[in-house]
PDB file of N, CA and C in Angstrom:
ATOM      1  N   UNK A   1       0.827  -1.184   0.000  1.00  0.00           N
ATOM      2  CA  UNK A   1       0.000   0.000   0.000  1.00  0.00           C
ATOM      3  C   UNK A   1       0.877   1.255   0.000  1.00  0.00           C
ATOM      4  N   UNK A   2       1.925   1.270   0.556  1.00  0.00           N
ATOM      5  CA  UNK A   2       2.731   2.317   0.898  1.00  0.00           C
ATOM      6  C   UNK A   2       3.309   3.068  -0.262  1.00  0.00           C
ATOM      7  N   UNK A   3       3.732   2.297  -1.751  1.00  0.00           N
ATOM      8  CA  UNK A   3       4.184   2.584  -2.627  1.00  0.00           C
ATOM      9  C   UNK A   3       3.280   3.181  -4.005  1.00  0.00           C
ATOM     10  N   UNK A   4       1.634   3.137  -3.506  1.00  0.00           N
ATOM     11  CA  UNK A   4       0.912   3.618  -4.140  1.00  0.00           C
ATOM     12  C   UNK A   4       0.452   2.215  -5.937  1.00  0.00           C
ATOM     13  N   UNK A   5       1.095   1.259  -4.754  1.00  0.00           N
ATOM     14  CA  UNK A   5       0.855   0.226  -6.389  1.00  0.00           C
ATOM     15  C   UNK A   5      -0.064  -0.770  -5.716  1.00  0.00           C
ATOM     16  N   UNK A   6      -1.591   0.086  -6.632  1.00  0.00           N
ATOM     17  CA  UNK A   6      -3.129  -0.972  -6.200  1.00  0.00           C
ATOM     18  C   UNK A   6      -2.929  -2.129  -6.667  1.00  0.00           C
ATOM     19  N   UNK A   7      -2.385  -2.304  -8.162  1.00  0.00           N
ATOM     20  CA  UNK A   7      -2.321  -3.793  -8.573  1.00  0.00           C
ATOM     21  C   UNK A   7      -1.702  -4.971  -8.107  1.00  0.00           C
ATOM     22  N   UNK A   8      -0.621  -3.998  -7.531  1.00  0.00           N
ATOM     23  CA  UNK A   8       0.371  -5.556  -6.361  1.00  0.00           C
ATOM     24  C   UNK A   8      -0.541  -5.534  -5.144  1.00  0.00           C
ATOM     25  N   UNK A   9      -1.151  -5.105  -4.664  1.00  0.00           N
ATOM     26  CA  UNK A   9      -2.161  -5.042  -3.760  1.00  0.00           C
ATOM     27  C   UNK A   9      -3.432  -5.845  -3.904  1.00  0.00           C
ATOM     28  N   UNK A  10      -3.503  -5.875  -5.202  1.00  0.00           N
ATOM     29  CA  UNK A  10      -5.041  -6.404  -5.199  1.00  0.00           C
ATOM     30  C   UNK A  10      -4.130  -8.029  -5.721  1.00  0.00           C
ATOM     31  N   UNK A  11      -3.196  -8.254  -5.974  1.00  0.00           N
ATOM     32  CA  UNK A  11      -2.388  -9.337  -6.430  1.00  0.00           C
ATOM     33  C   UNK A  11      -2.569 -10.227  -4.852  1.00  0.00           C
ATOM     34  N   UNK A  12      -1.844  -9.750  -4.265  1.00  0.00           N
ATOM     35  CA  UNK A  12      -1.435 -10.233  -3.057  1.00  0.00           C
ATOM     36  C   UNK A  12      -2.685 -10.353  -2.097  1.00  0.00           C
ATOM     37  N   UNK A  13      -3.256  -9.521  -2.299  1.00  0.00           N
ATOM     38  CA  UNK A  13      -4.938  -9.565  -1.354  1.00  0.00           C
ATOM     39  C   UNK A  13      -5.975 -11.037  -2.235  1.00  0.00           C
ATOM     40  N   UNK A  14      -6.003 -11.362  -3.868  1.00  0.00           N
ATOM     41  CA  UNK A  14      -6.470 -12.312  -4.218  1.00  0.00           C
ATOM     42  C   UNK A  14      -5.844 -13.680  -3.769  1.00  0.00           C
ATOM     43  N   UNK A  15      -3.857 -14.103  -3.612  1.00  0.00           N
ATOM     44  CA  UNK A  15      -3.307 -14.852  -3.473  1.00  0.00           C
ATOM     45  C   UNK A  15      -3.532 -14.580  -2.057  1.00  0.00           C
ATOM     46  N   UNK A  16      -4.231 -14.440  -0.514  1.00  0.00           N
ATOM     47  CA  UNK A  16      -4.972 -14.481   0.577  1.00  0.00           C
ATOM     48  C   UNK A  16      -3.921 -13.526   1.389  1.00  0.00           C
ATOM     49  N   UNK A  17      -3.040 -12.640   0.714  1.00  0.00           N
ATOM     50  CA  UNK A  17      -2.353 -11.537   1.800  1.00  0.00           C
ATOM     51  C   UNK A  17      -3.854 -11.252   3.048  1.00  0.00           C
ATOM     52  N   UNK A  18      -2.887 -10.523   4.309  1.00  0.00           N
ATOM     53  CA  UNK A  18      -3.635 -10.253   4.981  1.00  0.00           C
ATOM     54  C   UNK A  18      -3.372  -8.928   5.637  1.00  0.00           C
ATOM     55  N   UNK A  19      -4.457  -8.094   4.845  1.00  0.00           N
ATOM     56  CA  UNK A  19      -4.004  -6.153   5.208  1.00  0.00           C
ATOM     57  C   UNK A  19      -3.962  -5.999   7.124  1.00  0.00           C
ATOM     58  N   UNK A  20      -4.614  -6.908   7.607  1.00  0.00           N
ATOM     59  CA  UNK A  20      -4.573  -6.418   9.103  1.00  0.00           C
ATOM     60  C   UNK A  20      -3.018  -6.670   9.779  1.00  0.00           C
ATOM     61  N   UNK A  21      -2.601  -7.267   9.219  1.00  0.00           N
ATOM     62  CA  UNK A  21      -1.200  -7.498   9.952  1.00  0.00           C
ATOM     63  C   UNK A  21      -0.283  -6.482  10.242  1.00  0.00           C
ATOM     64  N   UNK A  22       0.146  -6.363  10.951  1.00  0.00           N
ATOM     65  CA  UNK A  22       1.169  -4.894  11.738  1.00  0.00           C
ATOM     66  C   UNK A  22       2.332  -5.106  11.777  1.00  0.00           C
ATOM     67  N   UNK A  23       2.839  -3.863  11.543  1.00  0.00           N
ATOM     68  CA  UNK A  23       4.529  -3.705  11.951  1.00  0.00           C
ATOM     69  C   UNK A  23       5.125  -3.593  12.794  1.00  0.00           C
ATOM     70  N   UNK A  24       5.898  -3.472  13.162  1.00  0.00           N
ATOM     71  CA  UNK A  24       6.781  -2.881  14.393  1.00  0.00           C
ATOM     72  C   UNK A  24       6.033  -2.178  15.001  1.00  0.00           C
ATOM     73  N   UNK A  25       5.629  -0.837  14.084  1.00  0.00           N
ATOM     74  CA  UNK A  25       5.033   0.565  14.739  1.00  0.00           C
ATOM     75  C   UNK A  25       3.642   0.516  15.282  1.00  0.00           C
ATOM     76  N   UNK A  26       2.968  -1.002  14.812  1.00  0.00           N
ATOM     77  CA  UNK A  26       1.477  -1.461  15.168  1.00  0.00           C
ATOM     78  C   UNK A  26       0.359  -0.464  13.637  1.00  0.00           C
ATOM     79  N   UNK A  27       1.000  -0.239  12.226  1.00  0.00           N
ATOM     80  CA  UNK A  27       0.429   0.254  11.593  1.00  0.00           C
ATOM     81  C   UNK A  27      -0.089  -0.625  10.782  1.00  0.00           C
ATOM     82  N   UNK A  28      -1.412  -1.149  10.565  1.00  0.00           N
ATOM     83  CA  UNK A  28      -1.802  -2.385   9.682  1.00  0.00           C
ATOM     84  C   UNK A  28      -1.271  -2.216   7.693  1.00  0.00           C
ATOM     85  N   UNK A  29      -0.891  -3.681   7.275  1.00  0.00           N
ATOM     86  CA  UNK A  29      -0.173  -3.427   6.137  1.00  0.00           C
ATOM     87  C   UNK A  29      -1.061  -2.650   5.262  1.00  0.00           C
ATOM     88  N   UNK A  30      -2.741  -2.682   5.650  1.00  0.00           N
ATOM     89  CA  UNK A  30      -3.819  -1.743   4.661  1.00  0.00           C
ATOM     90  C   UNK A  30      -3.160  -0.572   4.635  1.00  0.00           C
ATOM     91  N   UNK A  31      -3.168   0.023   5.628  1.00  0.00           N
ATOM     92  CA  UNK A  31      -2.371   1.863   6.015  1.00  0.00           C
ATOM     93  C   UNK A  31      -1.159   2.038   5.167  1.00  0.00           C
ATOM     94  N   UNK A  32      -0.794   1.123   4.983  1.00  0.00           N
ATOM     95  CA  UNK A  32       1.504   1.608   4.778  1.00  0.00           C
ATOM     96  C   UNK A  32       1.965   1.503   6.065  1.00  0.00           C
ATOM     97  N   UNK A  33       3.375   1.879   5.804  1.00  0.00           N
ATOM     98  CA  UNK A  33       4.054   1.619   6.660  1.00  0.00           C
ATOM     99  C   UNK A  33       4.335   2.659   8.035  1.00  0.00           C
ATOM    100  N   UNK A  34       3.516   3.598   7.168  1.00  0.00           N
ATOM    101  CA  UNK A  34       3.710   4.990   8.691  1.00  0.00           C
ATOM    102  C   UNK A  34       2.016   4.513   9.066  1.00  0.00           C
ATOM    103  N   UNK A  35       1.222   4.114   8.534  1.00  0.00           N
ATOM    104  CA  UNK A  35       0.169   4.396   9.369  1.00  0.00           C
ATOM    105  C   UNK A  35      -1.090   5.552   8.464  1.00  0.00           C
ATOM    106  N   UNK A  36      -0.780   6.002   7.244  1.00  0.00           N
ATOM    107  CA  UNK A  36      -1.393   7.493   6.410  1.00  0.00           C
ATOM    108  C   UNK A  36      -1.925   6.691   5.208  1.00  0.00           C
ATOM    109  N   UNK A  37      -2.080   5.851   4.565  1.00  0.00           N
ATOM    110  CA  UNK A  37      -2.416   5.738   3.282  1.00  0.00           C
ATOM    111  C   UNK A  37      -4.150   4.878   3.467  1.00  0.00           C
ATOM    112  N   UNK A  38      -4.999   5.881   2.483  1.00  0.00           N
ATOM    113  CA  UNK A  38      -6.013   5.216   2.151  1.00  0.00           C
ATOM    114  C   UNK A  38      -6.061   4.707   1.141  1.00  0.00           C
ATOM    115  N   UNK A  39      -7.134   3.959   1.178  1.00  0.00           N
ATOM    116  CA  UNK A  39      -7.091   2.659   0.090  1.00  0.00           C
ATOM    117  C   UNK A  39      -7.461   3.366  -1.559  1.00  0.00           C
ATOM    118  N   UNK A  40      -8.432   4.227  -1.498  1.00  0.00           N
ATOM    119  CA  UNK A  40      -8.936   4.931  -2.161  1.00  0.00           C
ATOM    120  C   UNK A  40      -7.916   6.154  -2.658  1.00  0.00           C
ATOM    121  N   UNK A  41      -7.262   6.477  -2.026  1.00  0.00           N
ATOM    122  CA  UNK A  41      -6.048   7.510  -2.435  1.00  0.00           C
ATOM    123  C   UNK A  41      -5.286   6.699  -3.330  1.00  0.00           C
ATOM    124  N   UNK A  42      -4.901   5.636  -3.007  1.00  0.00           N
ATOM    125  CA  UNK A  42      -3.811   4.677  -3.509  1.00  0.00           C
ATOM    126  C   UNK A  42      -4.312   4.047  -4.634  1.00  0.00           C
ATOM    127  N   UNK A  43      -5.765   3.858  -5.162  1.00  0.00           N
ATOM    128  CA  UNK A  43      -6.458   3.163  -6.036  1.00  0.00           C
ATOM    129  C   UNK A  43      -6.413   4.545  -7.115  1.00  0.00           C
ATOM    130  N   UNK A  44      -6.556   5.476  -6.704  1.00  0.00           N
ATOM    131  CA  UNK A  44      -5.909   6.654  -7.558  1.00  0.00           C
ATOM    132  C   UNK A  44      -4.712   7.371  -8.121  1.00  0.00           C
ATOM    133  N   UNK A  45      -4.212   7.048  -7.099  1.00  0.00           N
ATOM    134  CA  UNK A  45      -2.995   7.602  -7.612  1.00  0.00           C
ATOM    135  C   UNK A  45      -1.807   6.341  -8.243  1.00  0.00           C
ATOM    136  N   UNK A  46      -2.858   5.566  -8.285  1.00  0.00           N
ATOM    137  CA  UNK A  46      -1.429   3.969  -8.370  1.00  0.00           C
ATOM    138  C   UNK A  46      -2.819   3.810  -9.893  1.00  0.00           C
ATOM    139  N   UNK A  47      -3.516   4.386 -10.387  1.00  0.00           N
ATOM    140  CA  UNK A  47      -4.498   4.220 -11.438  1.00  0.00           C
ATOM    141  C   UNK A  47      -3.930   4.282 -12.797  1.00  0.00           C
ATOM    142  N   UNK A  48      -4.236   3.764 -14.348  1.00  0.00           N
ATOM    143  CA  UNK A  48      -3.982   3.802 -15.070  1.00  0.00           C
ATOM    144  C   UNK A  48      -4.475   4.237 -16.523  1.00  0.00           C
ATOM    145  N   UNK A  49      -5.980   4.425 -15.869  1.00  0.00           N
ATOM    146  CA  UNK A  49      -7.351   4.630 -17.107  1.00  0.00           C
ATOM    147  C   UNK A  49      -8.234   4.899 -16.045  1.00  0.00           C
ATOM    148  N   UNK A  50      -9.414   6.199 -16.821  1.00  0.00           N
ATOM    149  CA  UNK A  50     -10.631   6.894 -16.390  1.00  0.00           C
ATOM    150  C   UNK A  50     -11.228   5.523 -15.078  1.00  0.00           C
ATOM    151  N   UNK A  51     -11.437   4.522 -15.638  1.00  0.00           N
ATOM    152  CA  UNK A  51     -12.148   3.187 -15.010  1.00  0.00           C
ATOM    153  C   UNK A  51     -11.448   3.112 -13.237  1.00  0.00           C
ATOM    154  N   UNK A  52      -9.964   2.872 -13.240  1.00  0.00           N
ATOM    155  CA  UNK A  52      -9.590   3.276 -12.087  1.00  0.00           C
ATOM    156  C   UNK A  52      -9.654   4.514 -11.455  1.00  0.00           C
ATOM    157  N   UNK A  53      -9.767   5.530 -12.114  1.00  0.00           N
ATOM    158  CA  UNK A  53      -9.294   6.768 -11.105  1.00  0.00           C
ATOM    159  C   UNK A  53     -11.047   6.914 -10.397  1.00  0.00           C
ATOM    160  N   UNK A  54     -11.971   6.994 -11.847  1.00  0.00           N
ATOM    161  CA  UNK A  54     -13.456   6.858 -11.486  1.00  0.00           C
ATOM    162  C   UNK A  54     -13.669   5.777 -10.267  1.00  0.00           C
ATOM    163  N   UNK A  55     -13.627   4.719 -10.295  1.00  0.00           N
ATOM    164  CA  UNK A  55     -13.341   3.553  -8.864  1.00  0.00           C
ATOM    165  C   UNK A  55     -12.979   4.043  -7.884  1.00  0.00           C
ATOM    166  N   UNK A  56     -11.799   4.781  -7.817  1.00  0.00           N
ATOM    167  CA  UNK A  56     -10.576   5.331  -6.560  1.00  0.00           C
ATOM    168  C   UNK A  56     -12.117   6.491  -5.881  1.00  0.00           C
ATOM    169  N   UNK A  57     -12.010   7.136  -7.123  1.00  0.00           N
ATOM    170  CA  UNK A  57     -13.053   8.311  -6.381  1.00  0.00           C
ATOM    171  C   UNK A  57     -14.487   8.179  -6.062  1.00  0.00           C
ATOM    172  N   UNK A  58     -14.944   7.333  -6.467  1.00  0.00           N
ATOM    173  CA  UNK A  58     -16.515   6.887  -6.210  1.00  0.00           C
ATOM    174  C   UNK A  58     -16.258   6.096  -4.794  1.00  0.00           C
ATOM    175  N   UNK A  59     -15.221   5.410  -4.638  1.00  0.00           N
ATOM    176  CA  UNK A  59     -15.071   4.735  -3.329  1.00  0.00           C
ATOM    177  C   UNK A  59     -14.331   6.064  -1.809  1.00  0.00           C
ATOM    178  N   UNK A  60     -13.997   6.686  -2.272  1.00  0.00           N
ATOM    179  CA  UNK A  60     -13.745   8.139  -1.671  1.00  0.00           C
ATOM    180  C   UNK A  60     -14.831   8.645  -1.192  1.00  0.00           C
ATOM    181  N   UNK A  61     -15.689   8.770  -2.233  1.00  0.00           N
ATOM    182  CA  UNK A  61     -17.432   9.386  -2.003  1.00  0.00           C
ATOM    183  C   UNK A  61     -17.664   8.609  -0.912  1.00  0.00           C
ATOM    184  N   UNK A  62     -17.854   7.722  -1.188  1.00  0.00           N
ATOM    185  CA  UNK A  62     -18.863   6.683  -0.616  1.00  0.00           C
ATOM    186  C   UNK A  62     -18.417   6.783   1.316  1.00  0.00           C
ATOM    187  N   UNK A  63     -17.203   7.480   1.526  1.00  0.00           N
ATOM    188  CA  UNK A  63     -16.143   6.557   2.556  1.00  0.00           C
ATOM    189  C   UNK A  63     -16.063   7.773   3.560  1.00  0.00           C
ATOM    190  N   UNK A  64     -16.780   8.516   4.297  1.00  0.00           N
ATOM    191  CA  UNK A  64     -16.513   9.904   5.099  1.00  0.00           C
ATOM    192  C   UNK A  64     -15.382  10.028   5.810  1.00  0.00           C
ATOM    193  N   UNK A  65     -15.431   8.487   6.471  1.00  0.00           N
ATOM    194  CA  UNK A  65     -14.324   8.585   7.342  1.00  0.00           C
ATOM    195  C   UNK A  65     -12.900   8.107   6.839  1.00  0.00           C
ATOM    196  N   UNK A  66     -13.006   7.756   5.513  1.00  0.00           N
ATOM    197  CA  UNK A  66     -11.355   7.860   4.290  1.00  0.00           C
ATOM    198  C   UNK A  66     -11.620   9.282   3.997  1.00  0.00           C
ATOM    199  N   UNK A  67     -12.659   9.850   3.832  1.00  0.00           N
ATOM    200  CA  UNK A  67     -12.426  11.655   3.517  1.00  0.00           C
ATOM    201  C   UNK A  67     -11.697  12.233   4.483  1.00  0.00           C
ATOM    202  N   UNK A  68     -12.143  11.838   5.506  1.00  0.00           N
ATOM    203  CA  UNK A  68     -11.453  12.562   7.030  1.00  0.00           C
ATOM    204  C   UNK A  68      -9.972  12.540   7.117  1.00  0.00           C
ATOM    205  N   UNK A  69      -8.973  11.182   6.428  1.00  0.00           N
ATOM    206  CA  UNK A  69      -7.941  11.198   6.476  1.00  0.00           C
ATOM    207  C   UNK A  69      -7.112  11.520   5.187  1.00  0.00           C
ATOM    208  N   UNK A  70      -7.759  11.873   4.226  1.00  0.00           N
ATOM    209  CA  UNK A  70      -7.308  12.393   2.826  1.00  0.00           C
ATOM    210  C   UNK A  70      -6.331  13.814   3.164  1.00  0.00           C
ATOM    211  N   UNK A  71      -5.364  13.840   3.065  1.00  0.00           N
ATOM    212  CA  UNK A  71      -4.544  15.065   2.564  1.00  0.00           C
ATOM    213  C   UNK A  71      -5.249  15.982   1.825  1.00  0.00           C
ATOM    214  N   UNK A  72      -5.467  17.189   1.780  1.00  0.00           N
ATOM    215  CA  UNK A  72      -6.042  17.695   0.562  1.00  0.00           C
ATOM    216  C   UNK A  72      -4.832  18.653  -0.352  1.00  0.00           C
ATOM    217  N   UNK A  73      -3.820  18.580   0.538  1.00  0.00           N
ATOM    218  CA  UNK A  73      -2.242  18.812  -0.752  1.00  0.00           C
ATOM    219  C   UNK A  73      -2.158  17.956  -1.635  1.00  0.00           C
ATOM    220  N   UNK A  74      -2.024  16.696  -0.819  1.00  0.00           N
ATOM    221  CA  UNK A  74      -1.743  15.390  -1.463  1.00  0.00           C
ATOM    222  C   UNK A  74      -3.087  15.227  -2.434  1.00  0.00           C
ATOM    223  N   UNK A  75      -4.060  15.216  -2.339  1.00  0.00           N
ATOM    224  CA  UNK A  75      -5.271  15.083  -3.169  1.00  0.00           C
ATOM    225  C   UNK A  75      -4.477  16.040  -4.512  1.00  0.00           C
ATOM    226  N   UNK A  76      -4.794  17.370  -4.463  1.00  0.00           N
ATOM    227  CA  UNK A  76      -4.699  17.765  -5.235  1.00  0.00           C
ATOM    228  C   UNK A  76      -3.151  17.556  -6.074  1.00  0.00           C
ATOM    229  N   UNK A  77      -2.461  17.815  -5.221  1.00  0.00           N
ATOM    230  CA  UNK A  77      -0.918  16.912  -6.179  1.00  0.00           C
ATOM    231  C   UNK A  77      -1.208  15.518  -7.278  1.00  0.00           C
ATOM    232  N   UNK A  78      -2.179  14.767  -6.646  1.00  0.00           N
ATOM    233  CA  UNK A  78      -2.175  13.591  -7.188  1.00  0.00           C
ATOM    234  C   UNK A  78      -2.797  14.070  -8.393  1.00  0.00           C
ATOM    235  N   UNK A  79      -3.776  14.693  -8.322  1.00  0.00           N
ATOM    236  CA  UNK A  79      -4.786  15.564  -9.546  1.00  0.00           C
ATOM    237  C   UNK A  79      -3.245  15.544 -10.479  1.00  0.00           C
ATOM    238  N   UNK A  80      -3.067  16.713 -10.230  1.00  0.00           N
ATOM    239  CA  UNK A  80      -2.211  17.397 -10.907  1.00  0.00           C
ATOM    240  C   UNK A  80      -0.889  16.538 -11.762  1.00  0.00           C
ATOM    241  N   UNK A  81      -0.615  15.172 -11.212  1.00  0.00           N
ATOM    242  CA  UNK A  81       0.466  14.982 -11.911  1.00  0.00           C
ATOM    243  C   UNK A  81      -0.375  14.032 -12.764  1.00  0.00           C
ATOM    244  N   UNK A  82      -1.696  13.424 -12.573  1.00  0.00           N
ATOM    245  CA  UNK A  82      -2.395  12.492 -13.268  1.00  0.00           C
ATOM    246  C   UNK A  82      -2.915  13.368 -14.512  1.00  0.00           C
ATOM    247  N   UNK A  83      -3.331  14.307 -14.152  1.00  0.00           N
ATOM    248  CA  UNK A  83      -3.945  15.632 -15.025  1.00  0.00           C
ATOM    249  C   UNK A  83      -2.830  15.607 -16.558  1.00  0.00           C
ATOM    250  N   UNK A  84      -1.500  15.892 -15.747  1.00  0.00           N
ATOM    251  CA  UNK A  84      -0.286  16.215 -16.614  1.00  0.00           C
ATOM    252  C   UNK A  84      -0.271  14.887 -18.029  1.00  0.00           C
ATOM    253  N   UNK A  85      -0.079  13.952 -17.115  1.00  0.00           N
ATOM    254  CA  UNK A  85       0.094  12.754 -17.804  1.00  0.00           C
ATOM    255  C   UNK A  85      -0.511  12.326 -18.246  1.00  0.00           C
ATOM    256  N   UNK A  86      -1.955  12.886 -18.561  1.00  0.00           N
ATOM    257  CA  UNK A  86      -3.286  12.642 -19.622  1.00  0.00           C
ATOM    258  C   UNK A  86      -3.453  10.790 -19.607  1.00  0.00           C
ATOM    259  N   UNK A  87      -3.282  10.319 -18.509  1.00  0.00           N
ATOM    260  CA  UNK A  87      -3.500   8.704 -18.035  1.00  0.00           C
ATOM    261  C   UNK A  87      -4.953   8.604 -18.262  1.00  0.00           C
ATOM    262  N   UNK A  88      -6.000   9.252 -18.526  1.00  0.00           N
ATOM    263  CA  UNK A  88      -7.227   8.731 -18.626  1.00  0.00           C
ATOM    264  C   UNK A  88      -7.933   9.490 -17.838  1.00  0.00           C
ATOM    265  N   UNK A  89      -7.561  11.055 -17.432  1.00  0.00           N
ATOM    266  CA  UNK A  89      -7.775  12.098 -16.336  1.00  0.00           C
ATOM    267  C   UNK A  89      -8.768  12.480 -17.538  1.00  0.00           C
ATOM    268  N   UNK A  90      -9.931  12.230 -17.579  1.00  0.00           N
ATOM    269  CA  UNK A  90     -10.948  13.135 -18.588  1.00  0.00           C
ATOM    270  C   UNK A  90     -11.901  14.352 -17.503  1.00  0.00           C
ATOM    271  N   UNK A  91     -12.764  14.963 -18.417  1.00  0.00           N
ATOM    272  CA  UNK A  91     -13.175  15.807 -17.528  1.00  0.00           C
ATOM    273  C   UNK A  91     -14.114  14.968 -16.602  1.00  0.00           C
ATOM    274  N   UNK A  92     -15.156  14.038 -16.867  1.00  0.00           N
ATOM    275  CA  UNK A  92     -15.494  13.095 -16.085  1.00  0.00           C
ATOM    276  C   UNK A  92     -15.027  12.823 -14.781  1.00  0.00           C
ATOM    277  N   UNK A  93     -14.188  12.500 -14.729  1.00  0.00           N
ATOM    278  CA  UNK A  93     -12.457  12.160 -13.336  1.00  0.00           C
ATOM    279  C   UNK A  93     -12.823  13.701 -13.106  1.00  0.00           C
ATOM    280  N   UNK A  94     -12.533  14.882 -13.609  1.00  0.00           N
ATOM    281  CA  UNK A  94     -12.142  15.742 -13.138  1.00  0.00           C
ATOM    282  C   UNK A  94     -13.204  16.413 -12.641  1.00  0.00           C
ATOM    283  N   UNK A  95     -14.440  16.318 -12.654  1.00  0.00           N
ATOM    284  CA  UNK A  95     -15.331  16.925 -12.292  1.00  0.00           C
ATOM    285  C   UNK A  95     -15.926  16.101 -11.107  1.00  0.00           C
ATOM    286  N   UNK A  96     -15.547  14.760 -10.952  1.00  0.00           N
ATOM    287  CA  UNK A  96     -15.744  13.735  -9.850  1.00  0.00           C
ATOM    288  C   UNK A  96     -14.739  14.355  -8.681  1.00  0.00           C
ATOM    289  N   UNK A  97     -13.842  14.607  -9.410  1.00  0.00           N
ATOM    290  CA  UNK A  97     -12.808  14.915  -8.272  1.00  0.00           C
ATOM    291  C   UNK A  97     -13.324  16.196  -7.320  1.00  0.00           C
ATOM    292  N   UNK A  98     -13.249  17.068  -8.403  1.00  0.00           N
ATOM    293  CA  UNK A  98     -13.660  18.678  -7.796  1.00  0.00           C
ATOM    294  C   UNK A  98     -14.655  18.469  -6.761  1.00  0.00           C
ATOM    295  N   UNK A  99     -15.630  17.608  -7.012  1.00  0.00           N
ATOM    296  CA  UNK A  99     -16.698  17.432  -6.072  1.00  0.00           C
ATOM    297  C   UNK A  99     -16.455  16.863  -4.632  1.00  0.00           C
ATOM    298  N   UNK A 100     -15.702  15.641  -5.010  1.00  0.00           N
ATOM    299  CA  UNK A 100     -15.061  15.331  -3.729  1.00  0.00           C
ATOM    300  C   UNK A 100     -13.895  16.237  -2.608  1.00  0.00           C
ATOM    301  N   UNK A 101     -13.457  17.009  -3.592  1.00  0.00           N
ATOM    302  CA  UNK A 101     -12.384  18.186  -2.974  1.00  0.00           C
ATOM    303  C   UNK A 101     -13.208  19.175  -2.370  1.00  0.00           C
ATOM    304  N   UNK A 102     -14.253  19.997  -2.771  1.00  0.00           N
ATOM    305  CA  UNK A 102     -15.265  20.523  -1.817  1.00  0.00           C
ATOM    306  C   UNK A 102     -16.071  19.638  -0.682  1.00  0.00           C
ATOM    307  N   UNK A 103     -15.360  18.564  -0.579  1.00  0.00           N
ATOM    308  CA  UNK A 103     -15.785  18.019   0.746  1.00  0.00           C
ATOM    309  C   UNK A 103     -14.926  17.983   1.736  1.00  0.00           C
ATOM    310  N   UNK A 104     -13.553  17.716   1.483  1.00  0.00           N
ATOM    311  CA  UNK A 104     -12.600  17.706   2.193  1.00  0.00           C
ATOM    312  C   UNK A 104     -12.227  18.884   3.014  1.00  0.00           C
TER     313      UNK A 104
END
């Protein structure tokens, strides 16, 4: 989770990984390794096409208390370099997003 890569995540979560397990610091492997990463941040920013980022953010919506721990630097950074890199950032994504950013 920590490295922002959903697909080794969802790899390892089908082959029966187990996100509750803790580190040293007692931060479950879902979180990362400090303890900060939502699942939904990471399903976005680790995204590759409209289909994921739309997913990342509809599950954001849905999640008040993943809103509560969202960065909103980090939100918008993530925008911004996905934006750049025309990965499948349509206005769709982008107007999903905006909406969710007036919540935060």
């Amino acid at each position: 989770m920590e490295y922002d890569y959903i697909k080794v995540v969802e790899v390892l979560e089908a082959g029966g990984a187990d996100g509750s397990l803790a580190n040293n610091n007692g931060h479950s492997a879902a979180t990362g390794i400090e303890g900060r990463k939502v699942r939904a941040m990471v399903m976005i920013a680790g995204g590759d096409c409209e289909a994921d980022f739309s997913s990342g953010l509809t599950s954001l919506e849905g999640d008040a208390e993943a809103r509560s721990k969202v960065d909103k630097a980090e939100f918008i950074q993530i925008r911004m370099k996905l934006k750049k890199a025309n990965k499948g950032w349509t206005p769709a994504v982008d107007d999903q997003f905006k909406a969710i950013l007036n919540q935060l």
